[in-house]
Protein backbone atom coordinates (compact mmCIF):
# COMPACT_ATOMS: atom_id res chain seq x y z
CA UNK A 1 110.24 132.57 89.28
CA UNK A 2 113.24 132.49 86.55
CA UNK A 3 114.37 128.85 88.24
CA UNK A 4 110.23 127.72 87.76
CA UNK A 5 109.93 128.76 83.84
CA UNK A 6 113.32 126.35 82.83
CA UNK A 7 111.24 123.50 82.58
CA UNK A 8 107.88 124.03 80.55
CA UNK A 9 106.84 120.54 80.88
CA UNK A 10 107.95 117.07 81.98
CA UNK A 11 105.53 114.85 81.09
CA UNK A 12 105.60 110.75 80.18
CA UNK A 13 103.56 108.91 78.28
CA UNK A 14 103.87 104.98 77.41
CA UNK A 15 102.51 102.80 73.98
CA UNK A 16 99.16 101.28 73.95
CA UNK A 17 99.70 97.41 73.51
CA UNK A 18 96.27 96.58 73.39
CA UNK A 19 92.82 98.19 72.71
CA UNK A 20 91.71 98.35 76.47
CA UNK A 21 95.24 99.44 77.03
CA UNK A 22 95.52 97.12 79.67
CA UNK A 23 99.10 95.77 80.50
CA UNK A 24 99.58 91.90 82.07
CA UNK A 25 102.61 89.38 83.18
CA UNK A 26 105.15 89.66 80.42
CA UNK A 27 104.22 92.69 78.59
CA UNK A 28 107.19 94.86 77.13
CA UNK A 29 105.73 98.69 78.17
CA UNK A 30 107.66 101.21 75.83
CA UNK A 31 107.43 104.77 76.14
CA UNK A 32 109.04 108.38 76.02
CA UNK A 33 109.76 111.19 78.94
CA UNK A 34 109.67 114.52 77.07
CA UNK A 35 111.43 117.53 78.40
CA UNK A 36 110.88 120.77 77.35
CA UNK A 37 113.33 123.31 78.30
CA UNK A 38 113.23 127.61 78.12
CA UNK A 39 116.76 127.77 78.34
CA UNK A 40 119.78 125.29 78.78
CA UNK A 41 120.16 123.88 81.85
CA UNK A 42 122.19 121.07 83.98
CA UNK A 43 120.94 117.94 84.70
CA UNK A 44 122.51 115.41 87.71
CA UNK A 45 120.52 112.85 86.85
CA UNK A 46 116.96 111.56 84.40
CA UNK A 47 116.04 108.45 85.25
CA UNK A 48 112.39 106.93 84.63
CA UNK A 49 110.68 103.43 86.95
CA UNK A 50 108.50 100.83 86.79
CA UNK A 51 106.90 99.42 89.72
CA UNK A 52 104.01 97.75 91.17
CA UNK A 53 102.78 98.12 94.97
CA UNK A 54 99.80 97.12 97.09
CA UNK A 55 99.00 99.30 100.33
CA UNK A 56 96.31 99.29 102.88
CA UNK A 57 95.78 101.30 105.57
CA UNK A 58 93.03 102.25 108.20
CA UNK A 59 92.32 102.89 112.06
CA UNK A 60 90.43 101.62 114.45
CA UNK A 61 89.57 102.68 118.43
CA UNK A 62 90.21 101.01 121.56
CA UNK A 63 89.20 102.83 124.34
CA UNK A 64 90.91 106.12 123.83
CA UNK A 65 93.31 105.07 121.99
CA UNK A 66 93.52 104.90 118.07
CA UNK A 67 95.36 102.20 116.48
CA UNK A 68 96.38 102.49 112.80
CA UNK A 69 96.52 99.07 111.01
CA UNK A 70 99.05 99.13 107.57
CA UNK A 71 100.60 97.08 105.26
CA UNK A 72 102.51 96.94 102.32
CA UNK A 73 103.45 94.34 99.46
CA UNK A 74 105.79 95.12 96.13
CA UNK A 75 105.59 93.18 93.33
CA UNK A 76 108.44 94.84 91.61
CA UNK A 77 110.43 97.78 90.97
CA UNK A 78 112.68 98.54 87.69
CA UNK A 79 114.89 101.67 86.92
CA UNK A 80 116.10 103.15 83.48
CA UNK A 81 118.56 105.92 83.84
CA UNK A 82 117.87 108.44 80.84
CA UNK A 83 120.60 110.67 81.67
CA UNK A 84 123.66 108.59 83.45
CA UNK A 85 125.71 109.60 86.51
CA UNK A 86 129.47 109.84 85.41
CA UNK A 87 129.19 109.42 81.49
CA UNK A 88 130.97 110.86 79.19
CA UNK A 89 129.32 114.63 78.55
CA UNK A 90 129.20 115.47 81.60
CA UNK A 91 130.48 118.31 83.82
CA UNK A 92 131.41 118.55 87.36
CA UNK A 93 129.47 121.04 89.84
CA UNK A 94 132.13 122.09 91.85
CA UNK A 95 129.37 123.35 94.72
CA UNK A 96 127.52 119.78 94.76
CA UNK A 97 130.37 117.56 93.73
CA UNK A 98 128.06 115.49 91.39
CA UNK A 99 128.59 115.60 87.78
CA UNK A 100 126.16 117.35 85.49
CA UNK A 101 124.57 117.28 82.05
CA UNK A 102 124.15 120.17 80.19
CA UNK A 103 121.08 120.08 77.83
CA UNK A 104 120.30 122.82 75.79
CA UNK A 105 116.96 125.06 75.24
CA UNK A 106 114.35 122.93 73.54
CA UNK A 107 112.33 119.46 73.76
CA UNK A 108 114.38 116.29 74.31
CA UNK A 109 112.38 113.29 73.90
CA UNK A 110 113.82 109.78 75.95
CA UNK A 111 112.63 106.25 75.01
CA UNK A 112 112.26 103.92 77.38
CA UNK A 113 111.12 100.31 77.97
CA UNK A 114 110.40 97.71 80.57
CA UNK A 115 109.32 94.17 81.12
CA UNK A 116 106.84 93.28 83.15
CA UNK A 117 107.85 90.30 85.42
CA UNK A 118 106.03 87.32 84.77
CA UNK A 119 105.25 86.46 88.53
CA UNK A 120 101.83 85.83 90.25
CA UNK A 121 100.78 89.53 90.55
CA UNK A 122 97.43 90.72 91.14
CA UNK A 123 95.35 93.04 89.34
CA UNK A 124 95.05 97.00 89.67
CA UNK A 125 92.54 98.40 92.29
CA UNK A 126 91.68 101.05 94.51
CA UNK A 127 89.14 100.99 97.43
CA UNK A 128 88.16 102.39 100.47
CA UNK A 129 90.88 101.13 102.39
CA UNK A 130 93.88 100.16 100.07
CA UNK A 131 95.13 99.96 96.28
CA UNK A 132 96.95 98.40 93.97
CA UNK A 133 99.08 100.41 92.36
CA UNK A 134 100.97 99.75 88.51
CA UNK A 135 102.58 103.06 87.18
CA UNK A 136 105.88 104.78 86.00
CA UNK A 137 107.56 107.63 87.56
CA UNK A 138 110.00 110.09 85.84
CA UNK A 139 112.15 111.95 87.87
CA UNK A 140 114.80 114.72 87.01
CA UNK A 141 117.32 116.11 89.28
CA UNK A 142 119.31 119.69 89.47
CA UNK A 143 121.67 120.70 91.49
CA UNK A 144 119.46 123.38 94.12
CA UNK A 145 116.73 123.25 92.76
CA UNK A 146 113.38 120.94 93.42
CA UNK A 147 113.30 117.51 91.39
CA UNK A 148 110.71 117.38 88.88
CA UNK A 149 108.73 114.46 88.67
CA UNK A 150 105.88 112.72 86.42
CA UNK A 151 103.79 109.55 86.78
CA UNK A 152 101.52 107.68 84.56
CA UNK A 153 99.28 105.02 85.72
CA UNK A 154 99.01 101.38 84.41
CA UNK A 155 96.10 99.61 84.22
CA UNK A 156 97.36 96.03 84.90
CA UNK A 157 95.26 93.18 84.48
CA UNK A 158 96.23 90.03 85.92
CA UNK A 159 96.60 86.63 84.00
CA UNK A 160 97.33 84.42 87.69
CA UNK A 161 94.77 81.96 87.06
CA UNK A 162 95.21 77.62 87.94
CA UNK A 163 93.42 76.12 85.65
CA UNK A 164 91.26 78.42 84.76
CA UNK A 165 89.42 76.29 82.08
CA UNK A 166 87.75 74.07 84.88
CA UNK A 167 86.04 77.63 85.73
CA UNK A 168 84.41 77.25 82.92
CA UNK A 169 82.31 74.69 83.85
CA UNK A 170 78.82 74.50 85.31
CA UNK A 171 77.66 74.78 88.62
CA UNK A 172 75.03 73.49 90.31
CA UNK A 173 73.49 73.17 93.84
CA UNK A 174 70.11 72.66 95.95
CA UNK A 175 68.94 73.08 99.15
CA UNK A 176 65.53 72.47 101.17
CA UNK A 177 64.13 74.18 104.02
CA UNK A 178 61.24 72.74 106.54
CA UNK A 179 58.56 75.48 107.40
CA UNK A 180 58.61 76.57 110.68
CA UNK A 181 55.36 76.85 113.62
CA UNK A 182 52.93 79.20 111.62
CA UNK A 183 53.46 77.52 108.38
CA UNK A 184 53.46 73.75 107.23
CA UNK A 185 55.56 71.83 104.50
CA UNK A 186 58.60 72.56 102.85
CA UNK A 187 60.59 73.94 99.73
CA UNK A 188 62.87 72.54 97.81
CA UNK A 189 65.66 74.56 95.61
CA UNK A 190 67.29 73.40 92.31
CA UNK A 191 69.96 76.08 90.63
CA UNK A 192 72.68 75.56 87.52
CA UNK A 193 74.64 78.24 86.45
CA UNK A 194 76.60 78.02 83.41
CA UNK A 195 80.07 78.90 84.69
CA UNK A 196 82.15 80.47 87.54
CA UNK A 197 84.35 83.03 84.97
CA UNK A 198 82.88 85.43 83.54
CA UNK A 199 84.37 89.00 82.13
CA UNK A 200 82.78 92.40 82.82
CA UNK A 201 79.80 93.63 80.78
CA UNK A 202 78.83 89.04 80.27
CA UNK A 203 75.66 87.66 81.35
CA UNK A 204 75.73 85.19 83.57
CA UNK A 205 72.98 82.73 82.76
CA UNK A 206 71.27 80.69 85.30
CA UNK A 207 68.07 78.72 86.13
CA UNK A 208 66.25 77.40 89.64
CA UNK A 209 63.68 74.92 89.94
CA UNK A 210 61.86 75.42 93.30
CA UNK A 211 59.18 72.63 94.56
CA UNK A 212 56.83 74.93 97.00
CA UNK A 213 55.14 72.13 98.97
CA UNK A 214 54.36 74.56 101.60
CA UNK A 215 51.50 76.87 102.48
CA UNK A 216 53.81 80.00 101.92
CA UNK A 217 54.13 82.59 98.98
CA UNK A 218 58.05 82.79 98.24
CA UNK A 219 59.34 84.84 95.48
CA UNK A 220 63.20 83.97 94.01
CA UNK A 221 65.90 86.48 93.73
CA UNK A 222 69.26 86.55 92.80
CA UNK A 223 72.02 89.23 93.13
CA UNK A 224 75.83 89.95 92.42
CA UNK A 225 77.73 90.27 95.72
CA UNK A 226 81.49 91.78 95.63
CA UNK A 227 83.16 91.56 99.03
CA UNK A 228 86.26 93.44 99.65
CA UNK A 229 88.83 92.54 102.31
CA UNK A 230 91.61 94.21 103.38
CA UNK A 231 93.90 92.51 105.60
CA UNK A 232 97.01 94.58 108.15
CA UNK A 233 99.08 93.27 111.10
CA UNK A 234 96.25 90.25 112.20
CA UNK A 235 93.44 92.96 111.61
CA UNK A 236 90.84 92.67 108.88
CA UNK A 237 88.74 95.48 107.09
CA UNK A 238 85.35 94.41 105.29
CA UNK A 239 83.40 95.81 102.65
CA UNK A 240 80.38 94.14 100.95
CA UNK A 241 78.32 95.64 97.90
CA UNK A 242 75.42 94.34 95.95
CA UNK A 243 76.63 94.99 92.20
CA UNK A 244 72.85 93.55 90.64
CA UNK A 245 70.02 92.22 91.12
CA UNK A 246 67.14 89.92 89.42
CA UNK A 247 63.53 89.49 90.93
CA UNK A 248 61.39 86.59 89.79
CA UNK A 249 57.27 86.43 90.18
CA UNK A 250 56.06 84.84 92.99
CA UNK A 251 55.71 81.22 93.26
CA UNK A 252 52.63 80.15 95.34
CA UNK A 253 51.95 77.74 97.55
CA UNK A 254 52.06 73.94 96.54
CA UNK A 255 53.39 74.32 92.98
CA UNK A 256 56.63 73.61 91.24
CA UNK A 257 58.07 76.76 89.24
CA UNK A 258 61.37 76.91 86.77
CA UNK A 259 63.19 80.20 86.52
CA UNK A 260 65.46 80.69 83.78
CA UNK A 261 67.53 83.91 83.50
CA UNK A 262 70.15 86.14 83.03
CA UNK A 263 72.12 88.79 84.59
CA UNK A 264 74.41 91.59 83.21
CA UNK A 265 77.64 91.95 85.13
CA UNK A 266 78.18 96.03 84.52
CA UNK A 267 81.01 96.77 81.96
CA UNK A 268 83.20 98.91 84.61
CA UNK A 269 82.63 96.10 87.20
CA UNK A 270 86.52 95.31 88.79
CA UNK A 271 87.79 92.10 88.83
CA UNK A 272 87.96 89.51 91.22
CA UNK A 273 91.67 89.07 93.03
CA UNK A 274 92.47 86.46 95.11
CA UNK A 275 96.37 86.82 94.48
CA UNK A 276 97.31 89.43 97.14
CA UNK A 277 98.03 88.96 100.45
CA UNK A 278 96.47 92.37 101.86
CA UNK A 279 93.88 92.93 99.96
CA UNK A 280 90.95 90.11 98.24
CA UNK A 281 87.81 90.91 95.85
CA UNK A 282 85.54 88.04 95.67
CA UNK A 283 82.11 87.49 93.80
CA UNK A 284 79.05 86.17 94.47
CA UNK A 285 75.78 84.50 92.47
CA UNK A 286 73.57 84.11 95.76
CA UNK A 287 69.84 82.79 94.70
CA UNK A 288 67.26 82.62 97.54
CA UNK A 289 63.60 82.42 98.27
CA UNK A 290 62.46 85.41 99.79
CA UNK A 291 59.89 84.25 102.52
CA UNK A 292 58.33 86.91 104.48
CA UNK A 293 58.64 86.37 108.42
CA UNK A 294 61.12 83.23 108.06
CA UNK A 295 64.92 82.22 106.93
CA UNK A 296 65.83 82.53 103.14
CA UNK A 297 66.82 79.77 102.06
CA UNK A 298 69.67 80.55 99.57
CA UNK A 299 72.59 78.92 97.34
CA UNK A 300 75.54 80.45 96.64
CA UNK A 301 77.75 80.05 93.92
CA UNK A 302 81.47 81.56 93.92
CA UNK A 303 82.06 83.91 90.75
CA UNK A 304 85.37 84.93 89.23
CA UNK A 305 85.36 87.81 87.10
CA UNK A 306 88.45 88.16 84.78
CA UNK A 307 89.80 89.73 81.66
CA UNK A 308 87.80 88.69 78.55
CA UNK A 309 90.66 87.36 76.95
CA UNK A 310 91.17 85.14 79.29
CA UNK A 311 87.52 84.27 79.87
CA UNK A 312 87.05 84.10 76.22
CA UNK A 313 89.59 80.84 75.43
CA UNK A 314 92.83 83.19 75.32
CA UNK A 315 96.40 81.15 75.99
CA UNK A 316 96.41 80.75 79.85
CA UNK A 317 100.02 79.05 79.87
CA UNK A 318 102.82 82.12 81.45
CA UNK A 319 106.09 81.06 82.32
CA UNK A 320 107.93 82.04 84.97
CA UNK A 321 109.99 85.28 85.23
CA UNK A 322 111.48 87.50 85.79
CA UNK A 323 113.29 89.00 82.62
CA UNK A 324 115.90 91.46 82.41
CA UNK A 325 115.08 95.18 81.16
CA UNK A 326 115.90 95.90 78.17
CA UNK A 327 118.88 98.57 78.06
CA UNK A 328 116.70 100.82 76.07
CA UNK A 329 118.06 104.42 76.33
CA UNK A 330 120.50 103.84 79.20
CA UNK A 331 122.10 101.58 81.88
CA UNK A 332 119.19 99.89 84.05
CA UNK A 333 119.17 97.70 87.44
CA UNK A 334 116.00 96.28 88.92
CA UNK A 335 115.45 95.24 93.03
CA UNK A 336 112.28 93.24 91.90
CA UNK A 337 111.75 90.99 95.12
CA UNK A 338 109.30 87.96 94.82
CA UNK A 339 105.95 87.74 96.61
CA UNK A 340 106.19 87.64 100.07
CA UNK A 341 104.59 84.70 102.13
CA UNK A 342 101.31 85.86 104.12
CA UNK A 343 101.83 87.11 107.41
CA UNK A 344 98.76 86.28 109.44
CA UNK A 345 96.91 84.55 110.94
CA UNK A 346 94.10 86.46 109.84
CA UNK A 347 90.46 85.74 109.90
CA UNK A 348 88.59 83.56 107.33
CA UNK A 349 85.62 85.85 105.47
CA UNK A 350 82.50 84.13 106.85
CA UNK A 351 81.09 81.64 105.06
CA UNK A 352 77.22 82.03 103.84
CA UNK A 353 74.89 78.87 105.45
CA UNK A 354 75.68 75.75 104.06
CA UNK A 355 76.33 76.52 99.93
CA UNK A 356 78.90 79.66 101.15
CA UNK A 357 82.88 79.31 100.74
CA UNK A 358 85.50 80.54 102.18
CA UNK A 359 87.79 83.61 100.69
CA UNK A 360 90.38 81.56 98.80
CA UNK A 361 88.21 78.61 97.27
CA UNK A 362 89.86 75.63 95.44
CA UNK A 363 89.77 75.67 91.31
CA UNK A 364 87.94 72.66 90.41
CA UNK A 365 89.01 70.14 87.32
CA UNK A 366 87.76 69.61 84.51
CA UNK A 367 84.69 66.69 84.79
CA UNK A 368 82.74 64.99 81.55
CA UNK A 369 79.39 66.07 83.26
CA UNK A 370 78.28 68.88 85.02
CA UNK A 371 79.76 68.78 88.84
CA UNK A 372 77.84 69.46 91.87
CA UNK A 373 78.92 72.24 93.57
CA UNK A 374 79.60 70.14 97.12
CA UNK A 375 82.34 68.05 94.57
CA UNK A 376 84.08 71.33 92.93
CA UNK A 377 83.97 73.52 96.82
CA UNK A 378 84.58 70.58 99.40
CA UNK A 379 85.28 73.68 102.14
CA UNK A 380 82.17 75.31 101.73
């Protein structure tokens, strides 16, 4: 119990660089590990990290037999050392053989600081079967006696966009579907939407122009799709969730009807990543007729949901990394590695009729006039 009450706290905290306190490719995060001690003690070692790390991880059955599929990617790791090994100050332990640090009764405070590397890293998340993962972990080490440790979260937002400005640019599509046996005619679909990037809490504005030449009632919908993937050792995991939804009045048979209208993307909605090998979050705007006792015909337009910053007209231009900690507080080494290349294959999402695209769609450039969606997504 005496050993338990020589450390009140260990606790670390890091600086706010932003209002969202969101942290991207670049950043410098600066911070402090305070220490409060209820008596002096020896330290071997105080050292504080930085890393980032994706993980996924779930099982399946075959036969009798369960399989557990897992992977792992990091981005980078960086280590400060508050308290050095073999520095002047310190004391050998003659039981251990390391050398010590005495500290005295009281609160030390440590500053330390990173940079983020500025390499293609994706943003943080946490789902049903994997994370992303941004934080910093303190650690302090006695001879026999438990290391105590401290983390604190970063919420990392990631900046990895090719030209994103051409996502700025309209959309638009159509399709047409014959009636089948117990109905005659057809209906033809217009839709425009105003971009592909948008940033949580935006409205995405749209608008469909449907020519009912059939004998059918149809009413249009629209909703926000987010499908999760999580991909481990050739397996794939998939989750798909309808984030919102529009309805529109009906449009009756043998009349032409515009729709014009908006849709809120909810403020805590996460953002899309298509930079990580295990794990993908994609949107979709998918706008359909809903026809009762036949096929909806539906378009589907690829959204990318981003930082507003970015979305807003920020500077998308990051050069290439990484940089070297700064020596704030203490000697520091990093093992970043860079991305590694995808280890498949694994399986393509499925694509959505004819308007649906696959996982990883191309970035489109930027056009003079609006460009038809078959022009910006040749795979879909």
């Amino acid at each position: 119990l005496q050993r338990a009450l020589t450390v009140n706290s260990f606790t670390i905290n890091y600086d706010a660089v932003n209002e969202e306190g969101t942290f991207s490719q670049g950043d410098t995060v600066t911070g402090q590990v305070i220490l409060s001690l209820s008596k002096e003690t020896k330290a071997q070692r105080l050292f504080v990290k930085a890393k980032g790390d994706a993980n996924v991880h779930w099982t399946r059955k075959h036969g009798e037999r369960t399989h557990t599929y897992s992977a792992h990617r990091r981005y980078f790791k960086l280590k400060e050392f508050l308290i050095p090994e073999g520095t002047e100050g310190n004391v050998p332990n003659f039981l251990s053989g390391f050398p010590e640090t005495v500290l005295p009764e009281g609160t030390h405070v440590y500053k330390f600081s990173f940079r983020i590397p500025s390499e293609n890293m994706p943003s943080s998340f946490r789902g049903s079967h994997g994370k992303i993962v941004y934080k910093l972990e303190a650690k302090l080490s006695r001879s026999w006696r438990m290391d105590s440790t401290a983390e604190k979260e970063l919420n990392f937002v990631s900046k990895s966009f090719s030209n994103f400005n051409a996502l700025l640019s309209p959309q638009v599509g159509s399709t047409e579907k014959k009636m089948g046996m117990f109905s005659k005619g057809q209906v033809h679909m217009d839709a425009t939407v105003n971009k592909t990037a948008y940033a949580p809490g935006s409205r995405i504005s749209f608008s469909i122009v449907i020519n009912n030449a059939s004998s059918r009632d149809m009413t249009p919908k629209f909703s926000l799709v987010r499908s999760v993937q999580f991909r481990a050792q050739g397996d794939t995991k998939n989750k798909e969730y309808t984030v919102e939804k529009v309805t529109d009045k009906v449009v009756k048979p043998h009349t032409q009807h515009e729709v014009m209208c908006e849709m809120k993307i909810p403020t805590d909605e996460m953002p899309s990543i298509e930079n990580c090998e295990i794990i993908s979050v994609t949107h979709q705007l998918k706008a359909y007729l809903d026809i009762s006792f036949a096929f909806d015909p539906e378009i589907i337009f690829p959204v990318v949901i981003s930082h507003p910053t970015l979305v807003f007209g920020a500077n998308n231009t990051w050069p290439v990394g990484p940089y070297p900690v700064a020596a704030f507080g203490g000697p520091a080494n990093s093992d970043f590695l860079p991305p590694a290349m995808a280890v498949g294959p694994y399986p393509a999402p499925p694509s959505s009729g004819p308007y649906g695209y696959p996982g990883a769609y191309r970035y489109p450039t930027l056009q003079d006039k609006p460009p038809l969606y078959n022009s910006l997504f040749p795979d879909g």
